[in-house]
PDB file of N, CA and C in Angstrom:
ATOM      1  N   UNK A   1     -86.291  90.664 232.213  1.00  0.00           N
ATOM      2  CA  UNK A   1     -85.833  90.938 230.859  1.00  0.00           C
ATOM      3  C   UNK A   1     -84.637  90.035 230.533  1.00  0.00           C
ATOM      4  N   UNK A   2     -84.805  88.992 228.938  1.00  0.00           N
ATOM      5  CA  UNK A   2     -83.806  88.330 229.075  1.00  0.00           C
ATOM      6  C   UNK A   2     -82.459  88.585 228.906  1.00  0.00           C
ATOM      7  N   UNK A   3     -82.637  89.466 228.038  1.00  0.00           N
ATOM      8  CA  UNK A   3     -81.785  90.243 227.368  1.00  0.00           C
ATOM      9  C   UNK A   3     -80.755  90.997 228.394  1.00  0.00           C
ATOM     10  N   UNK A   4     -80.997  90.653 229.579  1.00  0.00           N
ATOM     11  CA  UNK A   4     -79.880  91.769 230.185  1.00  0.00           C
ATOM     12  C   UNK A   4     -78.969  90.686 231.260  1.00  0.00           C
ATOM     13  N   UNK A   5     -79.350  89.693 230.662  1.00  0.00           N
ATOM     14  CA  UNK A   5     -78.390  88.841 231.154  1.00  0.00           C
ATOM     15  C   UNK A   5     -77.463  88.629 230.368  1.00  0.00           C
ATOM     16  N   UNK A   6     -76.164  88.430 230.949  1.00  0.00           N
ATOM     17  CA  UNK A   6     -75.395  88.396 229.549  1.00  0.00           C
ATOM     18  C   UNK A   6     -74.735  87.147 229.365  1.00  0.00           C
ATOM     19  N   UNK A   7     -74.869  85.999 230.758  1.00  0.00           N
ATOM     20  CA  UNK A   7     -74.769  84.534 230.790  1.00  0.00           C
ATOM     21  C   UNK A   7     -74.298  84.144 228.958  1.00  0.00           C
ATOM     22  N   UNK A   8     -75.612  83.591 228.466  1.00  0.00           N
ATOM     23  CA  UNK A   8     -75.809  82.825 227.054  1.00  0.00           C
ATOM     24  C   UNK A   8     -74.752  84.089 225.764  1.00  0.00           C
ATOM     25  N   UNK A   9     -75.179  85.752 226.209  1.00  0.00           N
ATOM     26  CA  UNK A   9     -74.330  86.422 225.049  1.00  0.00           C
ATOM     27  C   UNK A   9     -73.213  86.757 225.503  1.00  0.00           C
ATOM     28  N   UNK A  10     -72.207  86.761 226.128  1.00  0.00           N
ATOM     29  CA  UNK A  10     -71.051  86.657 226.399  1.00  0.00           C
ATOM     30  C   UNK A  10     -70.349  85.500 225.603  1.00  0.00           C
ATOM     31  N   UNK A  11     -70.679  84.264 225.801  1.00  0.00           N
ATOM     32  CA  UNK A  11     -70.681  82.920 225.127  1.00  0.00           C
ATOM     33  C   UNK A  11     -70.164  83.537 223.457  1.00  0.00           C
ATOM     34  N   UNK A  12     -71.500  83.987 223.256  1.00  0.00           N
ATOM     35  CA  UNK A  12     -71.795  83.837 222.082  1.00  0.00           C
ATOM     36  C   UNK A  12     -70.365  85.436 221.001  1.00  0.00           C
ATOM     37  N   UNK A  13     -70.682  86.203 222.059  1.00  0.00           N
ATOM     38  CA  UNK A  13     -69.780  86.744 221.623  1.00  0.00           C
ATOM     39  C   UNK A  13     -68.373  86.334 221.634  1.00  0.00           C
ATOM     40  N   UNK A  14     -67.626  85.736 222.333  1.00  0.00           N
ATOM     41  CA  UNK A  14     -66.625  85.419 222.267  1.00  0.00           C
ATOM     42  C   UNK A  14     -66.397  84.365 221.172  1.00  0.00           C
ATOM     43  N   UNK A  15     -66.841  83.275 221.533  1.00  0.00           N
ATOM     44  CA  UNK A  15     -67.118  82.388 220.510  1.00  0.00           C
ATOM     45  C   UNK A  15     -67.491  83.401 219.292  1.00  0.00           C
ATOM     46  N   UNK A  16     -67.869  83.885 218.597  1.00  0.00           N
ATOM     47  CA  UNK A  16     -67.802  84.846 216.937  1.00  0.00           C
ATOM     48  C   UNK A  16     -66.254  85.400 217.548  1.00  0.00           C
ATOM     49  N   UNK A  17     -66.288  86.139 218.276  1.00  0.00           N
ATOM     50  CA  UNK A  17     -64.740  87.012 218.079  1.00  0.00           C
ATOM     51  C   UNK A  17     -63.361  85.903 217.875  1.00  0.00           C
ATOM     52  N   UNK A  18     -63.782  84.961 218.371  1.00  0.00           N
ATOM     53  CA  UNK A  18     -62.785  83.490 218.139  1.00  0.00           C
ATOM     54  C   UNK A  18     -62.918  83.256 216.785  1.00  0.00           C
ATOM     55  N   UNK A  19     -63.846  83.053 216.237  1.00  0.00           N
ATOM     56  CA  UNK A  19     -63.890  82.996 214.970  1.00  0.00           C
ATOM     57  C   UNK A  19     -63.562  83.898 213.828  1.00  0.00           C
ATOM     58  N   UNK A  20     -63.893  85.537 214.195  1.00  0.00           N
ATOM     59  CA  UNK A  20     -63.345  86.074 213.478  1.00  0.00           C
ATOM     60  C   UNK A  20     -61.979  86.211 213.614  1.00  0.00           C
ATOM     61  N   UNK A  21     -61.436  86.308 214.690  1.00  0.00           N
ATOM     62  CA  UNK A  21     -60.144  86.122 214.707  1.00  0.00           C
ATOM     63  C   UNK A  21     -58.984  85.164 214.368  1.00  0.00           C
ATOM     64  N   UNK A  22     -59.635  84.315 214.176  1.00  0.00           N
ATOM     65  CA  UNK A  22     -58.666  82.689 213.754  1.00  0.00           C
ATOM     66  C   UNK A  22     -59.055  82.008 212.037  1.00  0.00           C
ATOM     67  N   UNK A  23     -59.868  82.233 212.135  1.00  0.00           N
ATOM     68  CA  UNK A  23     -60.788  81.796 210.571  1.00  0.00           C
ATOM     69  C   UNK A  23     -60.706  82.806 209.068  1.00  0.00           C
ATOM     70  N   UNK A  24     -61.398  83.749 209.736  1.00  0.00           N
ATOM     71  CA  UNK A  24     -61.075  84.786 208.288  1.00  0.00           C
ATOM     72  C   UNK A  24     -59.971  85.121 207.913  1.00  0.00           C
ATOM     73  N   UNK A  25     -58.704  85.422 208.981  1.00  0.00           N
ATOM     74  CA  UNK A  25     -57.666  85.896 208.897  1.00  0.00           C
ATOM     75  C   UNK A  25     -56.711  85.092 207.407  1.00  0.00           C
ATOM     76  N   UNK A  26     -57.044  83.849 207.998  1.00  0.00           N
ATOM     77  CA  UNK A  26     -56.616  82.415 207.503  1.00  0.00           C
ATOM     78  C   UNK A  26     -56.898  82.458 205.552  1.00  0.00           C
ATOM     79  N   UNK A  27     -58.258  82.934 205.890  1.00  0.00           N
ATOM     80  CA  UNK A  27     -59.170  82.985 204.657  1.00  0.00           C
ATOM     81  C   UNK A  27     -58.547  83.741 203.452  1.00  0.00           C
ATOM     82  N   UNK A  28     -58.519  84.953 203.914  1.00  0.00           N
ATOM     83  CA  UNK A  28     -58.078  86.027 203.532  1.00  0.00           C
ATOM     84  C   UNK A  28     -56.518  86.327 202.851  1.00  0.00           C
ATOM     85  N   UNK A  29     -55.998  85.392 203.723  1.00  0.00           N
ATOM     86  CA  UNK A  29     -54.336  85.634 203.283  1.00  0.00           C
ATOM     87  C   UNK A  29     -53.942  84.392 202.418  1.00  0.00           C
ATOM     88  N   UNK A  30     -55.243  83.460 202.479  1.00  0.00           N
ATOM     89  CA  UNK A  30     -54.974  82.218 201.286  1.00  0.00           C
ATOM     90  C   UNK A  30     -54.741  82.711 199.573  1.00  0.00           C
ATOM     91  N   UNK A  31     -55.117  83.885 199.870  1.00  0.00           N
ATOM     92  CA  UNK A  31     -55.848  84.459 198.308  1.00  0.00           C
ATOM     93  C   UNK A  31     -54.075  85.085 197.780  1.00  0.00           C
ATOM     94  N   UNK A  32     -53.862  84.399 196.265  1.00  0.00           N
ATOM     95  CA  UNK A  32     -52.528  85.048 196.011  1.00  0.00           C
ATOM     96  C   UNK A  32     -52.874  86.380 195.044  1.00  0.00           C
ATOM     97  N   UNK A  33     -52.151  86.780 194.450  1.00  0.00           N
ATOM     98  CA  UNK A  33     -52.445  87.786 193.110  1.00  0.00           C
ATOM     99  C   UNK A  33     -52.640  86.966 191.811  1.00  0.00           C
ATOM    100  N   UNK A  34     -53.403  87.005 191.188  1.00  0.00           N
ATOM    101  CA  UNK A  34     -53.391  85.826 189.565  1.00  0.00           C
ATOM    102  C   UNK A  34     -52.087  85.748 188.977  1.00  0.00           C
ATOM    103  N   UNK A  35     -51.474  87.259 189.102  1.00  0.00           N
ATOM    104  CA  UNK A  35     -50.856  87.503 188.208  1.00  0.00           C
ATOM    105  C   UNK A  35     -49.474  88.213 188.639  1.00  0.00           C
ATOM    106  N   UNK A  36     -48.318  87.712 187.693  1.00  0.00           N
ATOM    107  CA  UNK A  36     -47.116  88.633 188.877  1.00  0.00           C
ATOM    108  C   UNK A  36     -47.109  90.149 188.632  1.00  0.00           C
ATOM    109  N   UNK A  37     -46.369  90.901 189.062  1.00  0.00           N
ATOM    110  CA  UNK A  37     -46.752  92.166 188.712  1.00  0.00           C
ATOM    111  C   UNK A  37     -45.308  92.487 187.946  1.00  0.00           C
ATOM    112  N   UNK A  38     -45.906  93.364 186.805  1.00  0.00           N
ATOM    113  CA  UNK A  38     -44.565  93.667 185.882  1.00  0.00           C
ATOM    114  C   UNK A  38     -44.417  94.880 185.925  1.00  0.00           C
ATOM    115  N   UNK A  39     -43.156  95.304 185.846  1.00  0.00           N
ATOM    116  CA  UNK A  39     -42.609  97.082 186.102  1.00  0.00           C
ATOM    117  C   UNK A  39     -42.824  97.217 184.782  1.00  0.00           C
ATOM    118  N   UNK A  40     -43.388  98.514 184.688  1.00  0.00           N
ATOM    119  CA  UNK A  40     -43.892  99.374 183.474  1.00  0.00           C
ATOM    120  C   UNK A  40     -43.249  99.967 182.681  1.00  0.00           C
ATOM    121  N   UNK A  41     -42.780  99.471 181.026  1.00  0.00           N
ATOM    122  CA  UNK A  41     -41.695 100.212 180.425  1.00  0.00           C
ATOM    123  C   UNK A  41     -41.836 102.155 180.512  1.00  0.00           C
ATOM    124  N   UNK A  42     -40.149 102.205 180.409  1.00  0.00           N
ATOM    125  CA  UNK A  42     -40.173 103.952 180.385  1.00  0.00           C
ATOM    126  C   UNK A  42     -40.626 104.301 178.923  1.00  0.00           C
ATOM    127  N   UNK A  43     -40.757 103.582 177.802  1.00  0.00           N
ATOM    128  CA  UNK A  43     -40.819 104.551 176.888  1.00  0.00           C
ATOM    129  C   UNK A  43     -42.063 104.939 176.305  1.00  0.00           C
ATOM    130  N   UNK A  44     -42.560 105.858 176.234  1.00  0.00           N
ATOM    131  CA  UNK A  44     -43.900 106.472 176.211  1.00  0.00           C
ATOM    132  C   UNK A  44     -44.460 105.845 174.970  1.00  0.00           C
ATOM    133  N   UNK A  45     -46.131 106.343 175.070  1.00  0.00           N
ATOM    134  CA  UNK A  45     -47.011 105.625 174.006  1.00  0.00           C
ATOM    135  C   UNK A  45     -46.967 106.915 173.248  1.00  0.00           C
ATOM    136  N   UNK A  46     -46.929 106.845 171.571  1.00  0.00           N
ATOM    137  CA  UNK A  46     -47.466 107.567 170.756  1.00  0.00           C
ATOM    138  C   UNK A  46     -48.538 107.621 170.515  1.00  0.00           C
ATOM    139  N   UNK A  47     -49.381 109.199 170.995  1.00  0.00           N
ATOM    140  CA  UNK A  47     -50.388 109.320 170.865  1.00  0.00           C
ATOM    141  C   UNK A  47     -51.179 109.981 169.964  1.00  0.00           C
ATOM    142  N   UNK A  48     -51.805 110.010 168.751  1.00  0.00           N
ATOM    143  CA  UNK A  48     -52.558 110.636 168.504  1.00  0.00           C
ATOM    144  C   UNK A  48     -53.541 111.594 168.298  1.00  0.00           C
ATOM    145  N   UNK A  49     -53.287 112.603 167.825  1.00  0.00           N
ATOM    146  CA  UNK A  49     -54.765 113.523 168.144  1.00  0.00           C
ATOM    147  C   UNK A  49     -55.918 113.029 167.403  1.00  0.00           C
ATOM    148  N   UNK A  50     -57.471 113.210 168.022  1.00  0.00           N
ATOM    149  CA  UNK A  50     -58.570 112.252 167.308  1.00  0.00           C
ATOM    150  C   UNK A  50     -59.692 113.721 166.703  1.00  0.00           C
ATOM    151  N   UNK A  51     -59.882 113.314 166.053  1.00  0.00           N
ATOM    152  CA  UNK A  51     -60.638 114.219 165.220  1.00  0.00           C
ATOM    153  C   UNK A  51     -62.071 114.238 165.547  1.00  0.00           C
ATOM    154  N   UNK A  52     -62.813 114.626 166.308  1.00  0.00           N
ATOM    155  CA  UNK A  52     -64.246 114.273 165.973  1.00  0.00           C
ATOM    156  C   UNK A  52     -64.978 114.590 165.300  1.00  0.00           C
ATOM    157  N   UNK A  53     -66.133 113.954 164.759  1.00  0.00           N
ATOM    158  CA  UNK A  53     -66.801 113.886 163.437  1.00  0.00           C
ATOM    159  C   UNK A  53     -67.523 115.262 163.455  1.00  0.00           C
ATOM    160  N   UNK A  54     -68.237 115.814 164.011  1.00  0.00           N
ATOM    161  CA  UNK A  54     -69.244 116.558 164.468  1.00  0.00           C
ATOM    162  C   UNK A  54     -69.036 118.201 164.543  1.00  0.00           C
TER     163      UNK A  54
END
């Protein structure tokens, strides 16, 4: 059974865990926010009561 050798998937696993570990990380933290973030005024919205038609 080939499969229970683990010769060739050992390889193979490490090699991906190398990769996920060094590559995506990289990937991932390239990404900024679009946009800066703005603190939210205190003074409230005037709201309305809505009438429905029905």
């Amino acid at each position: 059974m080939p499969q229970l050798n683990p010769n060739p998937w050992f390889v193979i696993l490490l090699f991906s865990w190398v990769i996920f570990l060094s590559v995506i990380p990289i990937k991932i933290l390239d990404h900024i926010t679009p946009n800066e973030l703005t603190p939210v005024s205190p003074e409230k919205h005037k709201t309305e009561p809505w009438d429905w038609p029905w």
